[in-house]
C-alpha atoms as a PDB file:
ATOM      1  CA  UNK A   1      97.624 140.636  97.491  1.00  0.00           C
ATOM      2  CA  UNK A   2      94.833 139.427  99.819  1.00  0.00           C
ATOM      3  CA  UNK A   3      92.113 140.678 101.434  1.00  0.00           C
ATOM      4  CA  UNK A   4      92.236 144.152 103.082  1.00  0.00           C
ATOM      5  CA  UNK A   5      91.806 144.429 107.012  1.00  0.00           C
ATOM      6  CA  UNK A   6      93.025 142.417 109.683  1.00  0.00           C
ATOM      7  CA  UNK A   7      90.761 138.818 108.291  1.00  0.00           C
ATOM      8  CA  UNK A   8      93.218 138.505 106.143  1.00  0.00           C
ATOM      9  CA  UNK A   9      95.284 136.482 106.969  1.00  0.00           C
ATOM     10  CA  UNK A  10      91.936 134.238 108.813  1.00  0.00           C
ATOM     11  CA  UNK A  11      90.316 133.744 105.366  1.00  0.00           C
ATOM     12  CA  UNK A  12      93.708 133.079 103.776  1.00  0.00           C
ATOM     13  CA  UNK A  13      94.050 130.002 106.431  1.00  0.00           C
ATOM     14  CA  UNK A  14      89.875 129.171 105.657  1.00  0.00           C
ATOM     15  CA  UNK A  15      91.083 128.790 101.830  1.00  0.00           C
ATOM     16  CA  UNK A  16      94.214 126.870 101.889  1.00  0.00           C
ATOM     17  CA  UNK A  17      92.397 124.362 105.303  1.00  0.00           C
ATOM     18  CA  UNK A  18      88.821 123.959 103.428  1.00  0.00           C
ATOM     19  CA  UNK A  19      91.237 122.947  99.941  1.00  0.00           C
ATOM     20  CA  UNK A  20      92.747 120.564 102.374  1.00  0.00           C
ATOM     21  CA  UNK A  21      89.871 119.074 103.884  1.00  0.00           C
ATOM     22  CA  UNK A  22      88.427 118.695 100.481  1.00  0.00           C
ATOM     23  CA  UNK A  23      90.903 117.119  98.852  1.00  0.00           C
ATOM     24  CA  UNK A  24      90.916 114.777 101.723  1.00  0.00           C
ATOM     25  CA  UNK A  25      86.780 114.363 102.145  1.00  0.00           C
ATOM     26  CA  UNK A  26      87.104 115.208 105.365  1.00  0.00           C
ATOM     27  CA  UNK A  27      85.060 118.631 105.948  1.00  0.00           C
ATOM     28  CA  UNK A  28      83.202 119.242 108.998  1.00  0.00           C
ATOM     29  CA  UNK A  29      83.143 122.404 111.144  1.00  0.00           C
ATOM     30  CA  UNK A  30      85.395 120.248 113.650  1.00  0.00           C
ATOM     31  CA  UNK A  31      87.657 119.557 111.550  1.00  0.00           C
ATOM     32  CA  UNK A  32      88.083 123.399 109.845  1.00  0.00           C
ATOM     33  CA  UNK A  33      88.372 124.677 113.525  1.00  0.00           C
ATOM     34  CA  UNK A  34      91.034 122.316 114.652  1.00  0.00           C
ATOM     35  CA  UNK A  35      93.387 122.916 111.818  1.00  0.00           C
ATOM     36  CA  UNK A  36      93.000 126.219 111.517  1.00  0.00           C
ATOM     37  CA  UNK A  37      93.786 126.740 114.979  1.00  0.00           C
ATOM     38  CA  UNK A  38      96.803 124.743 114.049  1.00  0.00           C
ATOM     39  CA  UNK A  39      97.956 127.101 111.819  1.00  0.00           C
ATOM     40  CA  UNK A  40      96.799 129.956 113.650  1.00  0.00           C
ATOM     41  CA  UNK A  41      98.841 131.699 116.473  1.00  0.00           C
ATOM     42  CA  UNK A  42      98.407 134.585 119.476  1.00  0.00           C
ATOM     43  CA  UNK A  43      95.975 136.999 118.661  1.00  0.00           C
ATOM     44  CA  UNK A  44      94.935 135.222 114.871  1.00  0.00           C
ATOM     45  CA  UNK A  45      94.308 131.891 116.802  1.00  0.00           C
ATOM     46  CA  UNK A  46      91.945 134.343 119.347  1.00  0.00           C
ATOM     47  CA  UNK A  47      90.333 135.565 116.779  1.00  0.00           C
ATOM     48  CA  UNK A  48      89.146 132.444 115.068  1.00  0.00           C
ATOM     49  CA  UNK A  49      87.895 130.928 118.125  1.00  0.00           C
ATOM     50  CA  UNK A  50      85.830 133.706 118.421  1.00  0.00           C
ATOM     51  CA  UNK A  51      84.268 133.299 114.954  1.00  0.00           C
ATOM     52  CA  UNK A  52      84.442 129.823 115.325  1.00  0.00           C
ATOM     53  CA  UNK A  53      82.300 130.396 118.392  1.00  0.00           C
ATOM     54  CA  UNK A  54      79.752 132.441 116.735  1.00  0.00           C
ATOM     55  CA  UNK A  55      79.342 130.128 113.533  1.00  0.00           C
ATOM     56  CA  UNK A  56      78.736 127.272 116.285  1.00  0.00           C
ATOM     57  CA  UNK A  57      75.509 129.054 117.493  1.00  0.00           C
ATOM     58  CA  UNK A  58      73.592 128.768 113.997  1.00  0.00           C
ATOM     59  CA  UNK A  59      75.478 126.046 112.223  1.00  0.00           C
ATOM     60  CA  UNK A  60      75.733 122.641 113.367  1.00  0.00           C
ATOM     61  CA  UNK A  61      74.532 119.078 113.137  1.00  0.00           C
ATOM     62  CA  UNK A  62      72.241 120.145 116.858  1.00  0.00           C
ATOM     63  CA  UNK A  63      70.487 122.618 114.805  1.00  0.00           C
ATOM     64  CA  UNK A  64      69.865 120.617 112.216  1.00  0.00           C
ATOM     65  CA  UNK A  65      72.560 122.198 109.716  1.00  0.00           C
ATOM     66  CA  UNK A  66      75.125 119.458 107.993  1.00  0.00           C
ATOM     67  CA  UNK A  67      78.606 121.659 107.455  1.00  0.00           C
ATOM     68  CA  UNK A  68      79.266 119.032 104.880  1.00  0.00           C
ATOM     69  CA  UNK A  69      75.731 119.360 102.646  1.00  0.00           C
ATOM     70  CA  UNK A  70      76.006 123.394 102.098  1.00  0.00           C
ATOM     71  CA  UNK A  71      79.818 123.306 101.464  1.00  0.00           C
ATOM     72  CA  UNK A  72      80.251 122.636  97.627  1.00  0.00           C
ATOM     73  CA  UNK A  73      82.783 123.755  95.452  1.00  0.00           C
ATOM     74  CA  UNK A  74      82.494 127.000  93.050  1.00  0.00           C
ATOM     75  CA  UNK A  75      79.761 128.134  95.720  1.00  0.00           C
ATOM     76  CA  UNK A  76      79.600 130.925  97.869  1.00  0.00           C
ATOM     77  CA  UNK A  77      77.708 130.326 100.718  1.00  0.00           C
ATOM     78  CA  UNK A  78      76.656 133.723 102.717  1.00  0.00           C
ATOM     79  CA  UNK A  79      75.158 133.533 106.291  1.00  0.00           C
ATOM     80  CA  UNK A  80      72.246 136.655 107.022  1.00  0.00           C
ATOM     81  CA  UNK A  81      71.707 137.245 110.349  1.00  0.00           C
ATOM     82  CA  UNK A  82      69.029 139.496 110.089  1.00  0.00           C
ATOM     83  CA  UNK A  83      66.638 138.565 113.632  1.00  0.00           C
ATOM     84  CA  UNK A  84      66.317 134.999 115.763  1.00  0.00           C
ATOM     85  CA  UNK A  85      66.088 132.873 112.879  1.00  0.00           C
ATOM     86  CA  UNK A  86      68.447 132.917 109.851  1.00  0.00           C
ATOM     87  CA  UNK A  87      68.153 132.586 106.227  1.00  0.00           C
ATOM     88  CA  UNK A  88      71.498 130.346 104.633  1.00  0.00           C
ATOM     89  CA  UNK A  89      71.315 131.629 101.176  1.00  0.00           C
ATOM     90  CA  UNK A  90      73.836 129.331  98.547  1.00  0.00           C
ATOM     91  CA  UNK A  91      74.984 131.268  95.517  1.00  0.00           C
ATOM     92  CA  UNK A  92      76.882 129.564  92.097  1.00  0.00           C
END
């Protein structure tokens, strides 16, 4: 089973690409957008981009955010959007 709704099968990809990248030492936000666009196809690969996209307006190295530093293993990281600025909140 996996996660109801049509993200499915996106956060399925986000799993098995960040285990990748991990296991590699190679995680940046380039890098997780690139291969899962590789994976990705039609309307999935759309999708992505789009959230890709998004996630590029409030997390990046230009606004001061390393991809790298927040992403830790056994950690849930959850992104509130709640006005113009933006709390990053990291949960164990």
């Amino acid at each position: 089973m996996g996660e109801p709704g049509s993200g499915a099968v996106f956060a399925r990809t986000i799993r098995h690409v960040l285990r990748e990248l991990r296991s590699a030492g190679e995680i940046t936000l380039e890098n997780l957008e690139y291969r899962v666009s590789e994976m990705l196809k039609g309307q999935s690969r759309t999708a992505a981009q789009l959230r890709f996209d998004f996630v590029r307006q409030y997390i990046s190295e230009e606004h001061g955010i390393d991809f790298n530093n927040f992403l830790k293993p056994g950690r849930a990281v959850i992104l509130d959007l709640p006005s113009t600025s933006f709390l990053i909140r990291m949960m164990r």
